[in-house]
C-alpha atoms as a PDB file:
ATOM      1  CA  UNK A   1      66.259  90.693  19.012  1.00  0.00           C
ATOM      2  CA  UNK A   2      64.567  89.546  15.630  1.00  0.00           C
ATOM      3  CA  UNK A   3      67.998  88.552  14.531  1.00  0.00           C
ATOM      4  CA  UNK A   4      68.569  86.331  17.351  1.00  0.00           C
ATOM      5  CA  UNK A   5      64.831  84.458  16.194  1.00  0.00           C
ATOM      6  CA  UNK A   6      65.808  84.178  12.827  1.00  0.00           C
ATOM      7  CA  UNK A   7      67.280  81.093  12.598  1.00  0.00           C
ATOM      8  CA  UNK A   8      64.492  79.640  14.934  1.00  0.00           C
ATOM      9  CA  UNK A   9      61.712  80.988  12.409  1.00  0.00           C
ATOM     10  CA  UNK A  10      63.626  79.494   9.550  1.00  0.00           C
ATOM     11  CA  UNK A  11      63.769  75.941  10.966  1.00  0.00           C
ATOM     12  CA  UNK A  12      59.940  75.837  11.772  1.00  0.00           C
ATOM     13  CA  UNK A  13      59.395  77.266   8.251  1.00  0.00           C
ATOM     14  CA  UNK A  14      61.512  74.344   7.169  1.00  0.00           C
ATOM     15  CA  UNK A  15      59.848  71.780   9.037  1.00  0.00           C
ATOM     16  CA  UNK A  16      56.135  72.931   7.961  1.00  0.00           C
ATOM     17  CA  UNK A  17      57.259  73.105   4.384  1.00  0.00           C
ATOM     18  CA  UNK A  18      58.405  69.372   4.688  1.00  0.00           C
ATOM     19  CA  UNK A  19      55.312  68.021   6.619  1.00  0.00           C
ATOM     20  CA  UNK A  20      53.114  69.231   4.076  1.00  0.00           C
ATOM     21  CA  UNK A  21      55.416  67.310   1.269  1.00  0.00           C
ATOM     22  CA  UNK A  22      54.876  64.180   3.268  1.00  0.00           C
ATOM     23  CA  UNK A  23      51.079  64.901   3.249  1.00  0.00           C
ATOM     24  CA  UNK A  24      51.633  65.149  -0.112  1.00  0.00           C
ATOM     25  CA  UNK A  25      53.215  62.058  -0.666  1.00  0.00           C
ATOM     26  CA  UNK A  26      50.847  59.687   1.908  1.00  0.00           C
ATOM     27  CA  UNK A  27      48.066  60.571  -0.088  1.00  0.00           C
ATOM     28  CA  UNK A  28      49.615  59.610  -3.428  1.00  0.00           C
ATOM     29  CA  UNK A  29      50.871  55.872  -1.902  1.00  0.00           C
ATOM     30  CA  UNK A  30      47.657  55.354  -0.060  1.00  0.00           C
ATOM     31  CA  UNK A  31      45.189  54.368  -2.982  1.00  0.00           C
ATOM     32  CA  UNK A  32      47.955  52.370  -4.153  1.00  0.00           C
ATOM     33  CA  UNK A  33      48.826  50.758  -1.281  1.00  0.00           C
ATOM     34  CA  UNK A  34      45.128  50.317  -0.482  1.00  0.00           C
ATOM     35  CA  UNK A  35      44.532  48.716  -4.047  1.00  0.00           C
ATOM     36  CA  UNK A  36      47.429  46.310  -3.532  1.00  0.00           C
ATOM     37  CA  UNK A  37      45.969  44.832  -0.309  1.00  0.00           C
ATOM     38  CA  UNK A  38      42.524  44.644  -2.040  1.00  0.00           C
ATOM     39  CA  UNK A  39      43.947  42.894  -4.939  1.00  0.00           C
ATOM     40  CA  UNK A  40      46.414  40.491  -2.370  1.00  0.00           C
ATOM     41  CA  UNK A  41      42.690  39.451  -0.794  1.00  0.00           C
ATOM     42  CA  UNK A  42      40.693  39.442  -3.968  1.00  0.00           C
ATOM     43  CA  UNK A  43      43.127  36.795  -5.729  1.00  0.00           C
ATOM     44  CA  UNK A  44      43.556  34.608  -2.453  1.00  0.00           C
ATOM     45  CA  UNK A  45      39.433  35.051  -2.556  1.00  0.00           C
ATOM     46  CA  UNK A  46      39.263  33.235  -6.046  1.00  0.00           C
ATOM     47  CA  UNK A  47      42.165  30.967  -5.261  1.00  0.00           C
ATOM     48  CA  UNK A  48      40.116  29.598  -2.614  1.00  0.00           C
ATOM     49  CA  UNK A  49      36.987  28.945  -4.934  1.00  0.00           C
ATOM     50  CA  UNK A  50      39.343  27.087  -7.631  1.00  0.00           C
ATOM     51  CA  UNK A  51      40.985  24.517  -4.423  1.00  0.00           C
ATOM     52  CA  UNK A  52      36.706  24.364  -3.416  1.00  0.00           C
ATOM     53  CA  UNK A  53      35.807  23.230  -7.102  1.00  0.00           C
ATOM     54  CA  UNK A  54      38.970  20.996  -7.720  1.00  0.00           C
ATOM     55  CA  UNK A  55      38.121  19.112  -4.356  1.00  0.00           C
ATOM     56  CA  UNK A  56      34.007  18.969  -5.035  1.00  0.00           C
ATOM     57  CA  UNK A  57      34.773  17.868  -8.176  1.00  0.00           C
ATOM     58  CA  UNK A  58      37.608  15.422  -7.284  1.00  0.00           C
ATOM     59  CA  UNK A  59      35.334  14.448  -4.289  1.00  0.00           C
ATOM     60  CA  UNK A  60      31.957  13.781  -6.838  1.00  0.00           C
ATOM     61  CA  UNK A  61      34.006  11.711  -9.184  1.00  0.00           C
ATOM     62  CA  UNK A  62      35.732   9.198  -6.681  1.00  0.00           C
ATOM     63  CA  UNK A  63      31.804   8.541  -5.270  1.00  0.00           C
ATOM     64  CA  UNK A  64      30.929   8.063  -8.529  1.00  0.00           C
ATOM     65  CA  UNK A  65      33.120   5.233  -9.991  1.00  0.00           C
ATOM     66  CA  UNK A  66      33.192   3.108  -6.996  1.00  0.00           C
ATOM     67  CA  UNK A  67      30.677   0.494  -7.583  1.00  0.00           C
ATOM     68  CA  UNK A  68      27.729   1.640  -5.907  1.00  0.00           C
ATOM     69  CA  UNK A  69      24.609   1.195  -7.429  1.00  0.00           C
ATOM     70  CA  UNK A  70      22.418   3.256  -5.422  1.00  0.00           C
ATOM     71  CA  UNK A  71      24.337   6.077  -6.442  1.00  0.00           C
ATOM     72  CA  UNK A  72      23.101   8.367  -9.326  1.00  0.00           C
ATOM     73  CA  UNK A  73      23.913  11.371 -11.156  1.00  0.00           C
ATOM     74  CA  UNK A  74      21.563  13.050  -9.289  1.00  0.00           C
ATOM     75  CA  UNK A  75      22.967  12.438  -6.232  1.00  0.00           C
ATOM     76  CA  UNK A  76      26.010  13.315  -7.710  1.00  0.00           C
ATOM     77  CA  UNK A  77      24.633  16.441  -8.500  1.00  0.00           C
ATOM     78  CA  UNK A  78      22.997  17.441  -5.206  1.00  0.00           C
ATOM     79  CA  UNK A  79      26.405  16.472  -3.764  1.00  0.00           C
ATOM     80  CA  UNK A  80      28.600  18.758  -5.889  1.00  0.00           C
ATOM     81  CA  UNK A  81      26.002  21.920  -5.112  1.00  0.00           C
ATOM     82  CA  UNK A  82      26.159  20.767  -1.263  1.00  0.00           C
ATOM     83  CA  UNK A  83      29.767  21.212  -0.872  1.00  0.00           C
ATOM     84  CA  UNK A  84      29.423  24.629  -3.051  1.00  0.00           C
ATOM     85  CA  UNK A  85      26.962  25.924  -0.531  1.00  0.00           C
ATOM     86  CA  UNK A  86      29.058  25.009   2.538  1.00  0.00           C
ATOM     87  CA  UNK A  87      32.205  27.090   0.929  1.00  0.00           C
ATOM     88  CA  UNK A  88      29.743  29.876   0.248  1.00  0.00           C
ATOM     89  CA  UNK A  89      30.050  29.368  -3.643  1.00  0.00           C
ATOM     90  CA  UNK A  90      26.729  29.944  -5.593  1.00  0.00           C
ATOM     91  CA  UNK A  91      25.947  26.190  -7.483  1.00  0.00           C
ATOM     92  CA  UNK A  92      24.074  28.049 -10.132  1.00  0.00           C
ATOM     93  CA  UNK A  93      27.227  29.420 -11.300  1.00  0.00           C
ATOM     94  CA  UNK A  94      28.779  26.001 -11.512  1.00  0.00           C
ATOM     95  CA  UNK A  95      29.002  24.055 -15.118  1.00  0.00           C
ATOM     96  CA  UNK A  96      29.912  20.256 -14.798  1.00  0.00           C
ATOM     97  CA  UNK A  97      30.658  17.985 -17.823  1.00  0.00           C
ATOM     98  CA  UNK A  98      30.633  14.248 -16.322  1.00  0.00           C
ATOM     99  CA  UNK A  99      31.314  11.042 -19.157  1.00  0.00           C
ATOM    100  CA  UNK A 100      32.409   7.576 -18.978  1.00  0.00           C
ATOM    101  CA  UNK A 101      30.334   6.750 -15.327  1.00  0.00           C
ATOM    102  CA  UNK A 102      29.874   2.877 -15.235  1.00  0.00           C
ATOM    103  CA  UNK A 103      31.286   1.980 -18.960  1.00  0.00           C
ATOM    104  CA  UNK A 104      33.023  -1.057 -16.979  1.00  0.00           C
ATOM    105  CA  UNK A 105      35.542  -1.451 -14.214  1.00  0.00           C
ATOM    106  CA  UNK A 106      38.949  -0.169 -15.343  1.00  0.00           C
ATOM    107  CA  UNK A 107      37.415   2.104 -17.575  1.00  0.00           C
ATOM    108  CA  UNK A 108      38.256   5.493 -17.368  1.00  0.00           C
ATOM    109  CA  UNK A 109      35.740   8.263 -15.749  1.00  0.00           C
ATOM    110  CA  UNK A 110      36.017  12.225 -16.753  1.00  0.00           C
ATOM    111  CA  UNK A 111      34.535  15.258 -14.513  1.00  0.00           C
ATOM    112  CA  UNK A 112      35.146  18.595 -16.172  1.00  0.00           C
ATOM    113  CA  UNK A 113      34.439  21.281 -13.555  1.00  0.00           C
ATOM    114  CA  UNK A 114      33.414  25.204 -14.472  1.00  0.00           C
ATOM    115  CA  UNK A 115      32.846  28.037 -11.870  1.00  0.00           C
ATOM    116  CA  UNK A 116      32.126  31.813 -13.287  1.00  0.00           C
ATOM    117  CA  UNK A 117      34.002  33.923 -10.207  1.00  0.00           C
ATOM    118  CA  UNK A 118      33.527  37.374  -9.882  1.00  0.00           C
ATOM    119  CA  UNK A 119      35.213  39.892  -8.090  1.00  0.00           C
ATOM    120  CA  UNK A 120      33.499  41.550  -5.726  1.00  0.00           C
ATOM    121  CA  UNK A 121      35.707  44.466  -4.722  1.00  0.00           C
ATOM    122  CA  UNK A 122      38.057  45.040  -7.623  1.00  0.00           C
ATOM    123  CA  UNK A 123      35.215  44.043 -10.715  1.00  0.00           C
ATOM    124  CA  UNK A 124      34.643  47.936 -11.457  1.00  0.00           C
ATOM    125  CA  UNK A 125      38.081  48.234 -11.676  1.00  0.00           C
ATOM    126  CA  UNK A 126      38.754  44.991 -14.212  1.00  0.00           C
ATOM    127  CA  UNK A 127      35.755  45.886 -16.134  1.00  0.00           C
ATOM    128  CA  UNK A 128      36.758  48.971 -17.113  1.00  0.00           C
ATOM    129  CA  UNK A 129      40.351  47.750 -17.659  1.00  0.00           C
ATOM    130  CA  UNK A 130      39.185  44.537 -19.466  1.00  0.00           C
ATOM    131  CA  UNK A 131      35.797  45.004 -20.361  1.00  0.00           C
ATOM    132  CA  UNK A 132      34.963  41.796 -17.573  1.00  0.00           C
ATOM    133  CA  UNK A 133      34.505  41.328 -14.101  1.00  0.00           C
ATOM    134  CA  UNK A 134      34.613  37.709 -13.697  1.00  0.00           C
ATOM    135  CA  UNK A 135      36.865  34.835 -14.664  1.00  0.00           C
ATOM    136  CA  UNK A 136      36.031  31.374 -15.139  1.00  0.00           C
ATOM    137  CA  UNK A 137      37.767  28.768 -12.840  1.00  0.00           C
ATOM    138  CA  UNK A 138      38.634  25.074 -14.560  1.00  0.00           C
ATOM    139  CA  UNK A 139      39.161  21.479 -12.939  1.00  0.00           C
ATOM    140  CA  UNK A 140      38.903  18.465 -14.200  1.00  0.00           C
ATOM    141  CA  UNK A 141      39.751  14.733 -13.033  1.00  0.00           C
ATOM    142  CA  UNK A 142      40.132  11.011 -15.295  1.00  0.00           C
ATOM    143  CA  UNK A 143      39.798   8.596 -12.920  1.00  0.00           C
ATOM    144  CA  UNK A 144      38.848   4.421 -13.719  1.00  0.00           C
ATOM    145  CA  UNK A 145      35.654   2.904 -12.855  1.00  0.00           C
ATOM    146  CA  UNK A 146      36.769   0.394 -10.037  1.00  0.00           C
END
């Protein structure tokens, strides 16, 4: 009688042996896999801030050299940090470099655009890889004073 259960006992032996190797190996692809998906969202997450900046900032220059006297820099300004607020971005982070507003029409106009990003979910990560958790975004825009 045990020989006729032998081959039975050997099978579910088998199969246990081989569900605990695929334990095994879900638990080594999981962090991975986990970290990829963070990083996927993370990166679309600061590629959203950089299309925010480059349209505030392509946005605050064309108000600014149409001719429009009751506009100001400050208004400019309060503007820029408006639209930074509505995408959730913190102005104070924001560094803008603004020359050549109302030098004469056909003259050119230059907005230079900084935003310090950082990541939220993967910064421990980058710092200790890079010794950073943030990156600094660029736009900038020439257009002529009209």
């Amino acid at each position: 009688m045990t020989r006729d259960h032998a081959p039975i006992s050997a099978a579910l032996r088998s199969h246990r042996d081989r569900s605990g190797q695929a334990l095994v190996e879900f638990a080594l692809v999981v962090p991975l896999l986990l970290i990829l998906i963070v990083g996927v969202v993370e990166l679309s997450r600061a590629w959203n801030a950089h299309q925010v900046i480059t349209n505030t900032a392509r946005e605050a220059l064309r108000a600014a050299v149409v001719d429009d006297p009751t506009f100001t820099q400050e208004a400019m300004q309060s503007r820029i940090n408006e639209l930074l607020r509505l995408a959730s971005l913190d102005p104070t982070r924001a560094s803008i470099s603004f020359e050549g507003w109302r030098t004469g029409t056909g003259n050119p106009a230059r907005i230079e655009l900084s935003y310090r990003y950082d990541f939220d979910i993967l910064g421990p990560l980058m710092e200790m890889a890079a010794g950073r958790r943030s990156v600094t975004l660029h736009t900038g825009f020439i257009m002529r004073n009209e």
